[in-house]
C-alpha atoms as a PDB file:
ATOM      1  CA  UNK A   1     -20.451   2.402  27.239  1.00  0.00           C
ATOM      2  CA  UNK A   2     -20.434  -0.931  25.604  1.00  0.00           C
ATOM      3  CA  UNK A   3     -23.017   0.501  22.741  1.00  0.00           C
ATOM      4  CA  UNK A   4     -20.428   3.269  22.456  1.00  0.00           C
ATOM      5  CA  UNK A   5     -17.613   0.808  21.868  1.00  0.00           C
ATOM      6  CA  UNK A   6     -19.320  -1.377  18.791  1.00  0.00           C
ATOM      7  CA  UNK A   7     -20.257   1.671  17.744  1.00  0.00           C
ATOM      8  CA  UNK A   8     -17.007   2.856  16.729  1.00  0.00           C
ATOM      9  CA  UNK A   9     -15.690  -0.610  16.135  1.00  0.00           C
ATOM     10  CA  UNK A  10     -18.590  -1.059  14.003  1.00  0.00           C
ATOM     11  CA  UNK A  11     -17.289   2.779  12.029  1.00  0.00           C
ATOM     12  CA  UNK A  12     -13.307   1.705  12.141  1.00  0.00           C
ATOM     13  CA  UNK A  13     -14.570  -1.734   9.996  1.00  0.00           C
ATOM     14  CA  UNK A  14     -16.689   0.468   7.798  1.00  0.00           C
ATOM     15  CA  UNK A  15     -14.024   2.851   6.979  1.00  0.00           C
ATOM     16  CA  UNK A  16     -11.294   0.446   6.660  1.00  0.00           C
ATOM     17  CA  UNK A  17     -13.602  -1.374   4.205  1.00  0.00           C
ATOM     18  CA  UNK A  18     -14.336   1.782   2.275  1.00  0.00           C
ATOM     19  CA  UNK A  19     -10.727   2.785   2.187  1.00  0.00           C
ATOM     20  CA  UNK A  20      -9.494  -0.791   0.819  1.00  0.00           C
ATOM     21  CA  UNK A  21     -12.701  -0.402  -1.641  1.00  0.00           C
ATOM     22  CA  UNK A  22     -11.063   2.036  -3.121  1.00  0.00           C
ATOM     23  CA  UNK A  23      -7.756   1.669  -2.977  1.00  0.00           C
ATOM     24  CA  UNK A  24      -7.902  -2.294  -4.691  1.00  0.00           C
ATOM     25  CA  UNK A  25     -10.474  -0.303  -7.171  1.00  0.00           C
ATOM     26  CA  UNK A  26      -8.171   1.938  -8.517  1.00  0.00           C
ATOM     27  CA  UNK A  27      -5.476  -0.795  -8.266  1.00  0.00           C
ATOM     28  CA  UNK A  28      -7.546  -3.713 -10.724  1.00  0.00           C
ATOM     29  CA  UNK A  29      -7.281  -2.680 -13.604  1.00  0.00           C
ATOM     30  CA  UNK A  30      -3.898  -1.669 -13.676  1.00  0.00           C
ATOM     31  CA  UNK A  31      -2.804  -5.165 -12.869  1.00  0.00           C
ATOM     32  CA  UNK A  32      -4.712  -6.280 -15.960  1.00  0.00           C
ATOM     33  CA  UNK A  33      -2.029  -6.745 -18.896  1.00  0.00           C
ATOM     34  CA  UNK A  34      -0.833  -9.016 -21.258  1.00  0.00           C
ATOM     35  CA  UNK A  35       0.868 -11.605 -19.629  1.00  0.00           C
ATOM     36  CA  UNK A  36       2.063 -15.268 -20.622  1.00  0.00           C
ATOM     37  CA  UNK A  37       1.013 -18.549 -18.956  1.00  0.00           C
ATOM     38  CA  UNK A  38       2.359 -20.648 -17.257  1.00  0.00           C
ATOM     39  CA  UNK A  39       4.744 -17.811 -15.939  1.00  0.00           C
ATOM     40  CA  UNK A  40       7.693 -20.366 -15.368  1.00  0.00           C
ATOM     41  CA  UNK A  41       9.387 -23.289 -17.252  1.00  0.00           C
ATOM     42  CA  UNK A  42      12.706 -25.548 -17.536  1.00  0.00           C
ATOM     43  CA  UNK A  43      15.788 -24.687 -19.209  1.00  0.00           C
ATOM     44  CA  UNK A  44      15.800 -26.958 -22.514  1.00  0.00           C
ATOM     45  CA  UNK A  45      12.597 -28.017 -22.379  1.00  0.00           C
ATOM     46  CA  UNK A  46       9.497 -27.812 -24.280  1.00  0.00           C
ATOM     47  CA  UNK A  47       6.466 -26.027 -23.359  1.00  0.00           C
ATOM     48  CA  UNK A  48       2.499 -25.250 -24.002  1.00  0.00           C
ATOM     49  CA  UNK A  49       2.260 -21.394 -23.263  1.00  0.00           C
ATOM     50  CA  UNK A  50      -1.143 -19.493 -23.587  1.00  0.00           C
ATOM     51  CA  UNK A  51      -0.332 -14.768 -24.266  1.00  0.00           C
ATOM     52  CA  UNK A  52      -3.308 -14.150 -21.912  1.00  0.00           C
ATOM     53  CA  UNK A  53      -5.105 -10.287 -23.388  1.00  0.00           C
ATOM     54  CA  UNK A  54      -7.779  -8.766 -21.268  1.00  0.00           C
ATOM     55  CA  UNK A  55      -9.317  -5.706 -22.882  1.00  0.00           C
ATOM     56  CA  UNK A  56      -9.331  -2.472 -20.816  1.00  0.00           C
ATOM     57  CA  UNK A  57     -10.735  -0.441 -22.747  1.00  0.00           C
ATOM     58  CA  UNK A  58     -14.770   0.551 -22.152  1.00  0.00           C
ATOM     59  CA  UNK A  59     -15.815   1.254 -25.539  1.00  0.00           C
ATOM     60  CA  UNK A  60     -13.397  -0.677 -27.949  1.00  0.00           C
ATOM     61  CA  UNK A  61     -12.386  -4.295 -28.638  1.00  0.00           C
ATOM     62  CA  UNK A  62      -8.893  -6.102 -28.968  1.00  0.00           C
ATOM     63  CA  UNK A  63      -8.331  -6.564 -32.526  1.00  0.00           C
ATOM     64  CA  UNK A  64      -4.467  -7.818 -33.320  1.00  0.00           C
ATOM     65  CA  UNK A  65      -1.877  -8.943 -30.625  1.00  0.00           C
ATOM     66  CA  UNK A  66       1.977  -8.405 -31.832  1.00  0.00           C
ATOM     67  CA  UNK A  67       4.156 -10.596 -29.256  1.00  0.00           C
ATOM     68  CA  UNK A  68       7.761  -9.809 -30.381  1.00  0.00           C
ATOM     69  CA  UNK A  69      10.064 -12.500 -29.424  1.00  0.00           C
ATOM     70  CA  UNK A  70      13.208 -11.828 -27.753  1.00  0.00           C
ATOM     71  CA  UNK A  71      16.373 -11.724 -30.093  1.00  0.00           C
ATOM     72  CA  UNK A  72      18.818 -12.674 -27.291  1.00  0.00           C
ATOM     73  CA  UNK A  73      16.912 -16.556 -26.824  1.00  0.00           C
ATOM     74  CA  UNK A  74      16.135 -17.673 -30.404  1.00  0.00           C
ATOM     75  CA  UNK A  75      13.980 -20.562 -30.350  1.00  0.00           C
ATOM     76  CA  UNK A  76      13.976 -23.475 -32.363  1.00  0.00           C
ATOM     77  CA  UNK A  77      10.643 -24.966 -32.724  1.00  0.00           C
ATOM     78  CA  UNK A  78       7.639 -22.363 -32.605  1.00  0.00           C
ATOM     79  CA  UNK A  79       3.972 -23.075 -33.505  1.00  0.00           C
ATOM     80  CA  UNK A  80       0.604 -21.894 -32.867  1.00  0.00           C
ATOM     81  CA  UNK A  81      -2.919 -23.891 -31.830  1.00  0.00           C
ATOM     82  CA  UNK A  82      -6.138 -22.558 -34.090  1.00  0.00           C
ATOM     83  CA  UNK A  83      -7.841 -20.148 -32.054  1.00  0.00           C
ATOM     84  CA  UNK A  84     -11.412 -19.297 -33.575  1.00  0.00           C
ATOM     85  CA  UNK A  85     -12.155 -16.463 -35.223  1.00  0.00           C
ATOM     86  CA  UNK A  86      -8.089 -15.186 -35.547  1.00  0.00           C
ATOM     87  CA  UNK A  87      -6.137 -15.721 -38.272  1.00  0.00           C
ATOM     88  CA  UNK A  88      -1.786 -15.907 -37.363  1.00  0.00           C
ATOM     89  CA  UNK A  89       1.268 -14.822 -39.401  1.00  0.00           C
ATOM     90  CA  UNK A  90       4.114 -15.648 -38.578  1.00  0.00           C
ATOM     91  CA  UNK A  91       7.429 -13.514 -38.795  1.00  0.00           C
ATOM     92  CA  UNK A  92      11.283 -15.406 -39.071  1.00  0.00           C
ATOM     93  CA  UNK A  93      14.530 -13.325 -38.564  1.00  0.00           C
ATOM     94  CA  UNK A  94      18.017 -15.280 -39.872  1.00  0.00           C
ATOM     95  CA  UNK A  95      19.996 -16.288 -36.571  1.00  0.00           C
ATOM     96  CA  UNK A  96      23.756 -16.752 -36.434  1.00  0.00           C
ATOM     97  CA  UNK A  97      25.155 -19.334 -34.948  1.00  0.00           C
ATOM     98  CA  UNK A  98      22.518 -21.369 -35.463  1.00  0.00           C
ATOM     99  CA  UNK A  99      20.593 -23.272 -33.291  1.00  0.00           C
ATOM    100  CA  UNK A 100      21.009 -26.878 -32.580  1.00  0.00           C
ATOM    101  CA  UNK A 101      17.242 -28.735 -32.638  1.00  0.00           C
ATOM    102  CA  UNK A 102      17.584 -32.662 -32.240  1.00  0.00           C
ATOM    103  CA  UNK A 103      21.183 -32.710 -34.068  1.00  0.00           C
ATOM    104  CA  UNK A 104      19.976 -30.271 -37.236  1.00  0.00           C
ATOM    105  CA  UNK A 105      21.238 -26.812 -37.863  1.00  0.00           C
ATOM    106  CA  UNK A 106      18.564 -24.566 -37.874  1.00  0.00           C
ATOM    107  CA  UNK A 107      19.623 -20.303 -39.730  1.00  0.00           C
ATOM    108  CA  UNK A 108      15.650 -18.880 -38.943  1.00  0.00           C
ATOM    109  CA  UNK A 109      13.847 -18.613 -36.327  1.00  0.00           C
ATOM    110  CA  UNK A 110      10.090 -16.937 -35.117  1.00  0.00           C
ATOM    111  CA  UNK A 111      10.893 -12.900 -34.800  1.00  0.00           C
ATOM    112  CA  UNK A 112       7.122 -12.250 -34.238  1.00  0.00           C
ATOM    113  CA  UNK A 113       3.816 -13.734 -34.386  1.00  0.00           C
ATOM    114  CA  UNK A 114       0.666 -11.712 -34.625  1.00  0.00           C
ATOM    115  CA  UNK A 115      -3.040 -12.333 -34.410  1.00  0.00           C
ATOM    116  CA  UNK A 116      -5.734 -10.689 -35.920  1.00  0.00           C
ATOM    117  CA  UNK A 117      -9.307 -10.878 -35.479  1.00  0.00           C
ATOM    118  CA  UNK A 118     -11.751 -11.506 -38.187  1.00  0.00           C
ATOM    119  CA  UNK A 119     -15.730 -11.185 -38.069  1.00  0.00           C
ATOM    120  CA  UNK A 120     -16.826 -10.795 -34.656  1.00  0.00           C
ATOM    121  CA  UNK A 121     -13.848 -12.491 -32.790  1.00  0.00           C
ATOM    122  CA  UNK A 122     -12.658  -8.558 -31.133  1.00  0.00           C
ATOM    123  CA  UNK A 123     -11.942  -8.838 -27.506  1.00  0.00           C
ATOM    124  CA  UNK A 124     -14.879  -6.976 -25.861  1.00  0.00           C
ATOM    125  CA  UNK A 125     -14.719  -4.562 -23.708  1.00  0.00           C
ATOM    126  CA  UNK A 126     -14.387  -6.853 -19.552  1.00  0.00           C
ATOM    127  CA  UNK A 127     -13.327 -10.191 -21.477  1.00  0.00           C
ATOM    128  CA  UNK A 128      -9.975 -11.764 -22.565  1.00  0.00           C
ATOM    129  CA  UNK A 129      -8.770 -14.207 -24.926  1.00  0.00           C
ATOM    130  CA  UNK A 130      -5.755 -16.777 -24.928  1.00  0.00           C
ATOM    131  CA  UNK A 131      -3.435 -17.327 -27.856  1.00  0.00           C
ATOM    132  CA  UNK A 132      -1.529 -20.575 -27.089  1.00  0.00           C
ATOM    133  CA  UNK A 133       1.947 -21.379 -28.082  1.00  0.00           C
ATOM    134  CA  UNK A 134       4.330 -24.209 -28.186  1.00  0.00           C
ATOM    135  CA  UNK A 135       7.761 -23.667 -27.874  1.00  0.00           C
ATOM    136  CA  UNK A 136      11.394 -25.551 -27.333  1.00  0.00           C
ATOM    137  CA  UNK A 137      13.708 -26.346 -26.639  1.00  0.00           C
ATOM    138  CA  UNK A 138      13.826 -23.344 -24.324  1.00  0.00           C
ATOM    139  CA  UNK A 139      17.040 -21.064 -24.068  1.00  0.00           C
ATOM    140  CA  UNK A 140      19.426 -21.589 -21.231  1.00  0.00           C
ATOM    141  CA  UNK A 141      18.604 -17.992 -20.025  1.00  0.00           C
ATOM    142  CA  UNK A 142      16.627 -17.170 -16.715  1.00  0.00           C
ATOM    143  CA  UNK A 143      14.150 -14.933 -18.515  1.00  0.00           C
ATOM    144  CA  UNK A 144      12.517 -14.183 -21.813  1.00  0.00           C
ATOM    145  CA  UNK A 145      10.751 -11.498 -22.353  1.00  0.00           C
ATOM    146  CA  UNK A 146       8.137 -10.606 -25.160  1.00  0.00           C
ATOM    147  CA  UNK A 147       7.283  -7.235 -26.367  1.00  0.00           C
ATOM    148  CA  UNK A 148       3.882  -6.939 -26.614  1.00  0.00           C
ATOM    149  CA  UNK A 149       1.680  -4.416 -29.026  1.00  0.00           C
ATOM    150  CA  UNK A 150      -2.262  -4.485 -28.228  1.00  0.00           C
ATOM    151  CA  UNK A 151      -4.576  -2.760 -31.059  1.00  0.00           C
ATOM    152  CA  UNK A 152      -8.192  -1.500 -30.073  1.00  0.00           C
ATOM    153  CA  UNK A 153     -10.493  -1.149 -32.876  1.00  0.00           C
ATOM    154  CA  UNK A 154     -10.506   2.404 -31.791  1.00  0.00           C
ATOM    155  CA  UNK A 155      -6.931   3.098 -33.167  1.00  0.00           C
ATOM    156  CA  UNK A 156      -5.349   2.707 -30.045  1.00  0.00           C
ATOM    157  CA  UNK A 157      -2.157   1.049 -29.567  1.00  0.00           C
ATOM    158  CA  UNK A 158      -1.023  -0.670 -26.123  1.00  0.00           C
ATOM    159  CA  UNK A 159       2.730  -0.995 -25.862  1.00  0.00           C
ATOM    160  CA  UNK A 160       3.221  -3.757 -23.653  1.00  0.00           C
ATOM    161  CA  UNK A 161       7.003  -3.571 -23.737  1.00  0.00           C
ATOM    162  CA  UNK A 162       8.558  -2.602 -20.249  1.00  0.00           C
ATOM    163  CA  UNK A 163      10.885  -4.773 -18.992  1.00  0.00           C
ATOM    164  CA  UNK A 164      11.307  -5.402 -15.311  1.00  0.00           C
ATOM    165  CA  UNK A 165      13.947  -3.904 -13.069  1.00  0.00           C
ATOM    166  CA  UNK A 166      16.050  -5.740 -10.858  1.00  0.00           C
ATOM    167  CA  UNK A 167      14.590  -4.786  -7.423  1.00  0.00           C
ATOM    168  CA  UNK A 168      12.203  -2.392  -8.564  1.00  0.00           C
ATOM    169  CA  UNK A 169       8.108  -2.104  -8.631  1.00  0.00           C
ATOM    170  CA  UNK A 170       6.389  -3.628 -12.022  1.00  0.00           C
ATOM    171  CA  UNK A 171       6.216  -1.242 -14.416  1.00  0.00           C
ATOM    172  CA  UNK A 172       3.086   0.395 -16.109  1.00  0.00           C
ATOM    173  CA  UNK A 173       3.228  -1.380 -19.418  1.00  0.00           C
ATOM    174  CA  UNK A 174       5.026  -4.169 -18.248  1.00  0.00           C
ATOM    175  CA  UNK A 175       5.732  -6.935 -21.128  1.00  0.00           C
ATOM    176  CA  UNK A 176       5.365 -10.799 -20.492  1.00  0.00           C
ATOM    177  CA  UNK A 177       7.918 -12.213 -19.094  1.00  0.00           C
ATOM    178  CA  UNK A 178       8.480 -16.227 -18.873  1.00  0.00           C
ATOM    179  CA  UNK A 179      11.046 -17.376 -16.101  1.00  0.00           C
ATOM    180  CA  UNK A 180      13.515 -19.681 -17.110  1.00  0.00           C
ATOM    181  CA  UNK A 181      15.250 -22.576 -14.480  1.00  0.00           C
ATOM    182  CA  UNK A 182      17.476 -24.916 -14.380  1.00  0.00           C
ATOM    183  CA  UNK A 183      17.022 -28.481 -15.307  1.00  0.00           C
ATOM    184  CA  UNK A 184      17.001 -31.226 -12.334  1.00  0.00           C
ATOM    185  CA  UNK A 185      20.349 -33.342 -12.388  1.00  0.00           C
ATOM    186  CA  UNK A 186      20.328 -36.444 -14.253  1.00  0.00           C
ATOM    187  CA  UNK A 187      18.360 -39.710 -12.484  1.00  0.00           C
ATOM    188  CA  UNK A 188      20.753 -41.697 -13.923  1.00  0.00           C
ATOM    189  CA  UNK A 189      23.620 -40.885 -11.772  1.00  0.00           C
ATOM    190  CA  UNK A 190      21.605 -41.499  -8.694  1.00  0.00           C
ATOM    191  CA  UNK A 191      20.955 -45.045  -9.380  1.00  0.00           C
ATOM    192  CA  UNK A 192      24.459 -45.617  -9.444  1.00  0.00           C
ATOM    193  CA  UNK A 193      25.169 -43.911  -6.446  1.00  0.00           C
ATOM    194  CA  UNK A 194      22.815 -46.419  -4.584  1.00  0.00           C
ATOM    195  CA  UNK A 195      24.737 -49.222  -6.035  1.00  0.00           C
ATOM    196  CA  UNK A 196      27.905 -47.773  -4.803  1.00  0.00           C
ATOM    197  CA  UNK A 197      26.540 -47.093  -1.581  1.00  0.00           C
ATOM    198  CA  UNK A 198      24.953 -50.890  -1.448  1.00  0.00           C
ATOM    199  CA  UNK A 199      27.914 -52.121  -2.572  1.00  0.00           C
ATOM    200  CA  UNK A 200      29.785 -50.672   0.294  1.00  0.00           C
ATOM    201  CA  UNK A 201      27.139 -52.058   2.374  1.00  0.00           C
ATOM    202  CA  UNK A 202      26.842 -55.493   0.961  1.00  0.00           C
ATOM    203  CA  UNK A 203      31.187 -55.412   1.766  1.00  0.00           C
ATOM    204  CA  UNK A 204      30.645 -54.256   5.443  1.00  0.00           C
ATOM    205  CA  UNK A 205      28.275 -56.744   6.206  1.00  0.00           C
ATOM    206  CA  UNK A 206      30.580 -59.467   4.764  1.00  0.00           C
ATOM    207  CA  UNK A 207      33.184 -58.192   6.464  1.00  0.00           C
ATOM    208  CA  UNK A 208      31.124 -58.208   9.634  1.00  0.00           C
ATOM    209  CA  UNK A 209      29.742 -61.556   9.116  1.00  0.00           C
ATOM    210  CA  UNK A 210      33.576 -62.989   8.552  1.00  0.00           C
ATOM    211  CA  UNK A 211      34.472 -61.425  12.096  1.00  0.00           C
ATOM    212  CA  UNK A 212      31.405 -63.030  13.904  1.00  0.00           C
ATOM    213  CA  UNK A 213      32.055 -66.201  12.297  1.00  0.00           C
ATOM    214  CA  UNK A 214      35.883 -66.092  13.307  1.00  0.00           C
ATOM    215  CA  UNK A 215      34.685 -64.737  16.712  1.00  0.00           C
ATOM    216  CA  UNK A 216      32.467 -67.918  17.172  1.00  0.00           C
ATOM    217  CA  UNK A 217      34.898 -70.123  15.881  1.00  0.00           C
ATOM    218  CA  UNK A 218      37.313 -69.140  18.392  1.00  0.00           C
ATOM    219  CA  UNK A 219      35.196 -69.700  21.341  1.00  0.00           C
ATOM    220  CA  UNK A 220      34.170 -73.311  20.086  1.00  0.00           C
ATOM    221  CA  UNK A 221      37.517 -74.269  20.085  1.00  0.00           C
ATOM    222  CA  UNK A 222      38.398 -72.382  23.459  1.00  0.00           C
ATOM    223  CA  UNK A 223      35.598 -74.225  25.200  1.00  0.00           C
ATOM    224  CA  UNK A 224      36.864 -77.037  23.490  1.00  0.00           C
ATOM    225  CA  UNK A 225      40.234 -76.616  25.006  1.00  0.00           C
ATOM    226  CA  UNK A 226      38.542 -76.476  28.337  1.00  0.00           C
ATOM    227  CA  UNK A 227      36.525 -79.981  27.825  1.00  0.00           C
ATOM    228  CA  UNK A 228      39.267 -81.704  27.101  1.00  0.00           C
ATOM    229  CA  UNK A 229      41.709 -80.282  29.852  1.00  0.00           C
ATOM    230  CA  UNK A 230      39.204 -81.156  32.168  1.00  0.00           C
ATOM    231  CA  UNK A 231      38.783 -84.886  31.312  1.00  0.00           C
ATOM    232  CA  UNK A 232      42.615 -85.127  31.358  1.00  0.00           C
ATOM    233  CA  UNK A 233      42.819 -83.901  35.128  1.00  0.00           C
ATOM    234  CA  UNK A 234      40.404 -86.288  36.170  1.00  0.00           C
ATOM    235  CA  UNK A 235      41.481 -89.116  34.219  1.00  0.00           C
ATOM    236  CA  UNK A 236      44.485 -88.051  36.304  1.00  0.00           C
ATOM    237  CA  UNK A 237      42.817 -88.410  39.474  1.00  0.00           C
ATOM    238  CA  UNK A 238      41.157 -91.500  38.623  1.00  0.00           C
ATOM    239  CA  UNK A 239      44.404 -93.646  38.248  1.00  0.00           C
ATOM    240  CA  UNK A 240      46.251 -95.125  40.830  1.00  0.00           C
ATOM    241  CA  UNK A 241      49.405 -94.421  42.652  1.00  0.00           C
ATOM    242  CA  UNK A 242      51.960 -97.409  41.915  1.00  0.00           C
ATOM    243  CA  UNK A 243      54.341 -97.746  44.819  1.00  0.00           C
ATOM    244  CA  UNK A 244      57.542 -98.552  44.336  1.00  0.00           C
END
């Protein structure tokens, strides 16, 4: 009976194995896409972001990466690391109103960047290559997303250009998208806070220290009071009765 049982425990692991086998087999490479990294950044600030490509394809190699910036979150500042082997260019649309960098007025900003690869530099077929950005001061938006275009050196094209829906399960060609927050408050206001609130403190425990002292006071001279009623009633006591 007990050989029985392991037996089929021993089947139920094997087929849930098998079954999750396939099922995260068929799911990899799907969730392999262009994507941008880190995935999340602060309102306003600046930031050092890497387009992360994978290659999918079996037989043909990565050879130019479009990444389409959005129009709705111009950027101000917007420039590139060396990355062997790739040469950039670097596309600039006019923008109006402009956009305020360190008190100047900037009209352009980056509309597109794209990579191509030169020599032997292709993305191979099961390996991926970063293309690092800097970037800021970022838009006070909570997302930008960037079109994507992926070229094999087979002709194909990868669109990389579905946004995400609200809700909704990530798309097939889903495009990078960076998440935007809000900046922390200000440190400066809570420094000032504390001095308010020590302040306050410092005044209680004057006020406090005035009571106890008043307090004190009073009892000295109450005590006092006492002392020398007492040595008048005895002094009283002590004299003598004068008859008449």
């Amino acid at each position: 009976m007990t050989r029985l049982r392991r037996s089929a425990t021993a089947a139920t692991a094997l087929a849930f194995t098998t079954v999750a086998t396939a099922v995260l087999g068929f799911a990899g490479p799907a969730s392999a896409h262009v994507s941008v990294n880190p995935a999340e950044a602060t309102q306003g600030g600046y930031g050092r972001f890497a387009f992360r490509v994978p290659t999918e394809s079996d037989s043909a190699s990565t050879t130019k990466v479009e990444v389409v910036l959005p129009e709705n979150a111009p950027v101000g500042s917007v420039s590139t690391m060396p990355v062997p082997g790739w040469t950039v260019t670097v596309e600039k649309r006019k923008v109006d109103p402009p956009i305020e960098v360190h008190g100047s007025q900037l009209t352009e900003a980056v509309s597109k960047l794209t990579w191509t690869a030169t020599g032997d530099a292709a993305i191979k077929p099961g390996q991926f290559q970063e293309f690092p950005v800097s970037m800021g001061p970022l838009p006070k938006i909570d997302t930008m997303v960037f079109k994507a275009l992926q070229t094999y050196s087979d002709g194909n094209v990868v669109r990389w250009i579905e946004e995400p829906a609200a809700g909704g399960a990530e798309p097939e060609k889903p495009a990078p998208v960076l998440t935007l927050t809000a900046a922390a408050p200000s440190a400066s206001a809570a420094p000032a806070a504390a001095a308010v609130a020590t302040t306050d403190d410092d005044d209680d425990d004057e006020g406090e220290g005035t009571a106890v002292g008043l307090g004190v006071a009073g009892l000295v001279a109450g005590l006092a009071g006492l002392v020398l009623g007492g040595l008048a009633f005895a002094r009283t006591r002590r004299e003598p009765v004068t008859k008449s």
